[in-house]
Protein backbone atom coordinates (compact mmCIF):
# COMPACT_ATOMS: atom_id res chain seq x y z
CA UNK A 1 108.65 138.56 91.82
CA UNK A 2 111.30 136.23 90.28
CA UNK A 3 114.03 135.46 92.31
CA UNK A 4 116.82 134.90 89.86
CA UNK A 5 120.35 134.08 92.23
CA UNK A 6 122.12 131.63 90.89
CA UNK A 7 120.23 131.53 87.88
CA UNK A 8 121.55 132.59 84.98
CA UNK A 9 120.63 135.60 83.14
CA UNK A 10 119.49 133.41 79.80
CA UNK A 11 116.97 132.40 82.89
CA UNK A 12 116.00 135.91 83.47
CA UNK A 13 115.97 136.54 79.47
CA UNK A 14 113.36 133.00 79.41
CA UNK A 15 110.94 134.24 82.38
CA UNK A 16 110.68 137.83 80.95
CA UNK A 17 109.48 136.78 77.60
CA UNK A 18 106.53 134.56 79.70
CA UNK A 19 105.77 138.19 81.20
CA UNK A 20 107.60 138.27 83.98
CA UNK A 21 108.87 141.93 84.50
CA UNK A 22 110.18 142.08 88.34
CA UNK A 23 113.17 140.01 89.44
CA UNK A 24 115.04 139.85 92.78
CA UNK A 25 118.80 138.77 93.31
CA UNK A 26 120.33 138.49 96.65
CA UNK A 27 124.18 139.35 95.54
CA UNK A 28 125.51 142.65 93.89
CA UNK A 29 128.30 140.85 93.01
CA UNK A 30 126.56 137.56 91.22
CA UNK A 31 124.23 140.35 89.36
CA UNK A 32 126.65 143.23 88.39
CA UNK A 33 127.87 139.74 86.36
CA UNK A 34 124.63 139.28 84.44
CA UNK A 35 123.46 142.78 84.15
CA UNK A 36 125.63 143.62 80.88
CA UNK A 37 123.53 140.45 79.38
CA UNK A 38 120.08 142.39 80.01
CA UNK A 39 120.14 145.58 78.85
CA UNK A 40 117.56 145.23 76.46
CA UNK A 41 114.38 143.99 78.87
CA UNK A 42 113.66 147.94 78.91
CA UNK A 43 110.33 147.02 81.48
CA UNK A 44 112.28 144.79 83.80
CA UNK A 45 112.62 145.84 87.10
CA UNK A 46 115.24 144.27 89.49
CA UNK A 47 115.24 144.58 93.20
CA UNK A 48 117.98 143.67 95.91
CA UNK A 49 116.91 141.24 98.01
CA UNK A 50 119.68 140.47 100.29
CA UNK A 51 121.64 141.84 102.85
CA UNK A 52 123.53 144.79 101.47
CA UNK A 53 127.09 145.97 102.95
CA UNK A 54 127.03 149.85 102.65
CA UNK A 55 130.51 150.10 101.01
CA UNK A 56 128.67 148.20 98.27
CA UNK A 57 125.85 151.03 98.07
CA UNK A 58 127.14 152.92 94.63
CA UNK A 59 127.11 149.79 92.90
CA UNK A 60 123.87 148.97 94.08
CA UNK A 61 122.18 152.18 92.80
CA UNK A 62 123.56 151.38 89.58
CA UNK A 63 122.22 147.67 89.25
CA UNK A 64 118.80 148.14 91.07
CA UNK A 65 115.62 149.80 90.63
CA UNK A 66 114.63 149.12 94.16
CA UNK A 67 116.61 147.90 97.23
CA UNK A 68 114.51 146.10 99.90
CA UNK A 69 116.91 145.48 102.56
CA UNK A 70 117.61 148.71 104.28
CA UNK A 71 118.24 148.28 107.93
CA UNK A 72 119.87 151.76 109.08
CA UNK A 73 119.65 155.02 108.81
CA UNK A 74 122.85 155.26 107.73
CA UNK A 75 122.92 152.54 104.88
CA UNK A 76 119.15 154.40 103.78
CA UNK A 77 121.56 158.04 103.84
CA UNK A 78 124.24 156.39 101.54
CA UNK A 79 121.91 154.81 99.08
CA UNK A 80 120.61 158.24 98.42
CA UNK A 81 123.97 159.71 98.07
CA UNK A 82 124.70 157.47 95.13
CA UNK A 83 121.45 157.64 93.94
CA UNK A 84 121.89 161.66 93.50
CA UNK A 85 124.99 161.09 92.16
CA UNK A 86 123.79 158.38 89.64
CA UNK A 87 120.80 161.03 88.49
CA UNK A 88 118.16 158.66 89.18
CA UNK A 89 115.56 157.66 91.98
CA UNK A 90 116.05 155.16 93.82
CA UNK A 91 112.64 152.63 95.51
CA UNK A 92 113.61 151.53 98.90
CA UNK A 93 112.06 148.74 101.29
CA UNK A 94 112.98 148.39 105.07
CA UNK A 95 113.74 144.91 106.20
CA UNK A 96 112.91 144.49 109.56
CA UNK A 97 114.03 141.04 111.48
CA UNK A 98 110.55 139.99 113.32
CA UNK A 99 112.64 136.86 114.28
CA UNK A 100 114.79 135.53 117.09
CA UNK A 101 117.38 133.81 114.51
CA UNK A 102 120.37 134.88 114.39
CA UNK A 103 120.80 134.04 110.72
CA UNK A 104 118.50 136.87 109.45
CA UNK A 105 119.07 140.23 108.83
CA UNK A 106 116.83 143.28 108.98
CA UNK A 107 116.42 146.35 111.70
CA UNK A 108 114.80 145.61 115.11
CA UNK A 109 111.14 147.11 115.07
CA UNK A 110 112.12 149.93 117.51
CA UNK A 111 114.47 151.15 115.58
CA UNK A 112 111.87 151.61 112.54
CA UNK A 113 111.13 155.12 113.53
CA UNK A 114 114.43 156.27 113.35
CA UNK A 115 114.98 155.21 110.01
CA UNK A 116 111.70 156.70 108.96
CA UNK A 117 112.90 160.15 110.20
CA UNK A 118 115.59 159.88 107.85
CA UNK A 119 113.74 158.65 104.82
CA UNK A 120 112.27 161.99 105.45
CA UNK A 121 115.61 163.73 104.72
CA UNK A 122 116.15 161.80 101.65
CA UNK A 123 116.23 163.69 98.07
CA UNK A 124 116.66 160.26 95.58
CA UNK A 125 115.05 157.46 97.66
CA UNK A 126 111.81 156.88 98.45
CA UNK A 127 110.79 154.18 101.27
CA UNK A 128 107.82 152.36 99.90
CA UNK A 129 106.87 149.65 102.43
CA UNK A 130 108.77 146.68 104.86
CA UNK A 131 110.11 143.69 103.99
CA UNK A 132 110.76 140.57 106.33
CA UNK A 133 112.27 137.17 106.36
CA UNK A 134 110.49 134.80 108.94
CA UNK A 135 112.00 131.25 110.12
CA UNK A 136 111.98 128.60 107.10
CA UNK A 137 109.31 125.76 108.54
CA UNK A 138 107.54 123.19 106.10
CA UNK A 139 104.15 124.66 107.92
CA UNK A 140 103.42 127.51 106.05
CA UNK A 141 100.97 128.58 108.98
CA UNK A 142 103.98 128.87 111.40
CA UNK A 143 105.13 132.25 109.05
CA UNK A 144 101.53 133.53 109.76
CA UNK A 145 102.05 136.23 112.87
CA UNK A 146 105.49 137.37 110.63
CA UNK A 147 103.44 138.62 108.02
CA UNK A 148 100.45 139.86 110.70
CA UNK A 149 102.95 141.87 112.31
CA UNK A 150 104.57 143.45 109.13
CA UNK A 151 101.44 144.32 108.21
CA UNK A 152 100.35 146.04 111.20
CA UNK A 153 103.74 148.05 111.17
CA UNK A 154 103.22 148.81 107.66
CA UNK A 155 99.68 150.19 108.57
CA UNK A 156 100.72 151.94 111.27
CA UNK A 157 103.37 153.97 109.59
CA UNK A 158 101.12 153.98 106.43
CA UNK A 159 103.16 152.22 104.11
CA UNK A 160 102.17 150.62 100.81
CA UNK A 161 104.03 147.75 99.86
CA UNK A 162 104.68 144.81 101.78
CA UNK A 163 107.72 142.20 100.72
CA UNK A 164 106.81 138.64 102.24
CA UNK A 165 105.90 135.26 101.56
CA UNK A 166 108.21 132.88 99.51
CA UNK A 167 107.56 129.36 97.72
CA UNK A 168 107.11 127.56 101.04
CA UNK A 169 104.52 130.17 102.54
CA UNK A 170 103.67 132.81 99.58
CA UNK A 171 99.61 131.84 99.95
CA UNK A 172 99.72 132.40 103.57
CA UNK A 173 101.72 135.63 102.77
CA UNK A 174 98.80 136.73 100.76
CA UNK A 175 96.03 136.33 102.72
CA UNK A 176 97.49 139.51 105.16
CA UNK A 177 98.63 141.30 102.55
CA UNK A 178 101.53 140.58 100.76
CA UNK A 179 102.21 143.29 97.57
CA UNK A 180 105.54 141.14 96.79
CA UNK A 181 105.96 137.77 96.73
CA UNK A 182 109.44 136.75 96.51
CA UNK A 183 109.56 132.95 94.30
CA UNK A 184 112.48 131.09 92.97
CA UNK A 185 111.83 127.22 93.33
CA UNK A 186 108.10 127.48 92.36
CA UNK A 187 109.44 128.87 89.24
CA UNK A 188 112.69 127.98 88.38
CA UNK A 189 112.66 124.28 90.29
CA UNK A 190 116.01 123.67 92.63
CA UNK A 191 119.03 126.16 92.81
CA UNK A 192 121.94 125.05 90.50
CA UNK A 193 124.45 123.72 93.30
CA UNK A 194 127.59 125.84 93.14
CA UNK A 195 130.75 124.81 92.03
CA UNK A 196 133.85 123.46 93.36
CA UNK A 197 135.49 126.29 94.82
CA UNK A 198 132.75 129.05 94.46
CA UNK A 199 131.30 131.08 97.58
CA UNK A 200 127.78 131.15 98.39
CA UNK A 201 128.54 134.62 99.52
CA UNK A 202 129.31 136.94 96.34
């Protein structure tokens, strides 16, 4: 996978003529800017990769093909609300914060049951696999018993897809089983620096 924030979407239009056809963003706000500009890549597929506030959950539904940062029941019960109301399914990942930091988002692993139960009540959205975020280190090896564990949850509860691994660790995220690799430097080089005045929050 692509990931695409703070890129433009003339960078999105670039990678999906090399072949590229899955892209993640990390702001509903920053894409619900470049979306207009892409209506024509009729096989790309763009996730939500970032922490998503649940007031923001209609607009979501009608930016993304698949969210992977579900980390309640509730947020997973108002996703498929707007999805039904949109008309259209709706893929769904759970992040799930394997992690000590308090930087990172994502549901604690015992709460992962829970939110399965109500996947099971869901009519539009369909939980797929797990998604995680380990601690940024230079030593890819350090990300290693992230991605073991995610995979053994993921096995346990029989889901498919796993989200992990990013330009720093995406090999190591492979070797235990990675579906989705999330990339934005390896592809696109350094994030444009924002500009005087503008969030890094949209």
């Amino acid at each position: 996978m692509a990931v695409t924030k703070k890129f433009s979407a003339e960078h999105i239009r670039h990678a999906y003529a090399a072949g590229l056809r899955e892209f993640g963003e990390n702001y509903v706000q920053e894409f619900a800017e470049k979306r207009p500009h892409l209506s024509d890549l009729a096989e790309a597929r763009f996730h939500l990769i970032g922490h998503l506030q649940s007031n923001k959950a209609r607009l979501a539904c009608d930016l993304f093909q698949v969210v992977q940062t579900i980390d309640s029941a509730k947020l997973m019960q108002r996703l498929d609300k707007a999805a039904g109301e949109r008309g259209s399914g709706l893929e769904a990942l759970i992040e799930l914060k394997l992690s000590s930091e308090e930087s990172k988002s994502g549901a604690l692993p015992e709460h992962l049951p829970e939110i399965l139960e109500a996947a099971l009540s869901c009519h539009h959205l369909t939980v797929t696999g797990l998604m995680t975020m380990p601690p940024w280190s230079e030593n890819a090896e350090l990300s290693r018993p992230y991605f073991q564990e995610l995979a053994r949850l993921a096995r346990q509860y029989g889901l498919k897809d796993l989200s992990m691994g990013m330009t720093n660790d995406f090999e190591v995220a492979i070797e235990e089983g990675a579906t989705i690799i999330r990339l934005g430097t390896a592809l696109f080089g350094a994030r444009p620096k924002p500009q005087r005045g503008e969030s890094n929050q949209l």
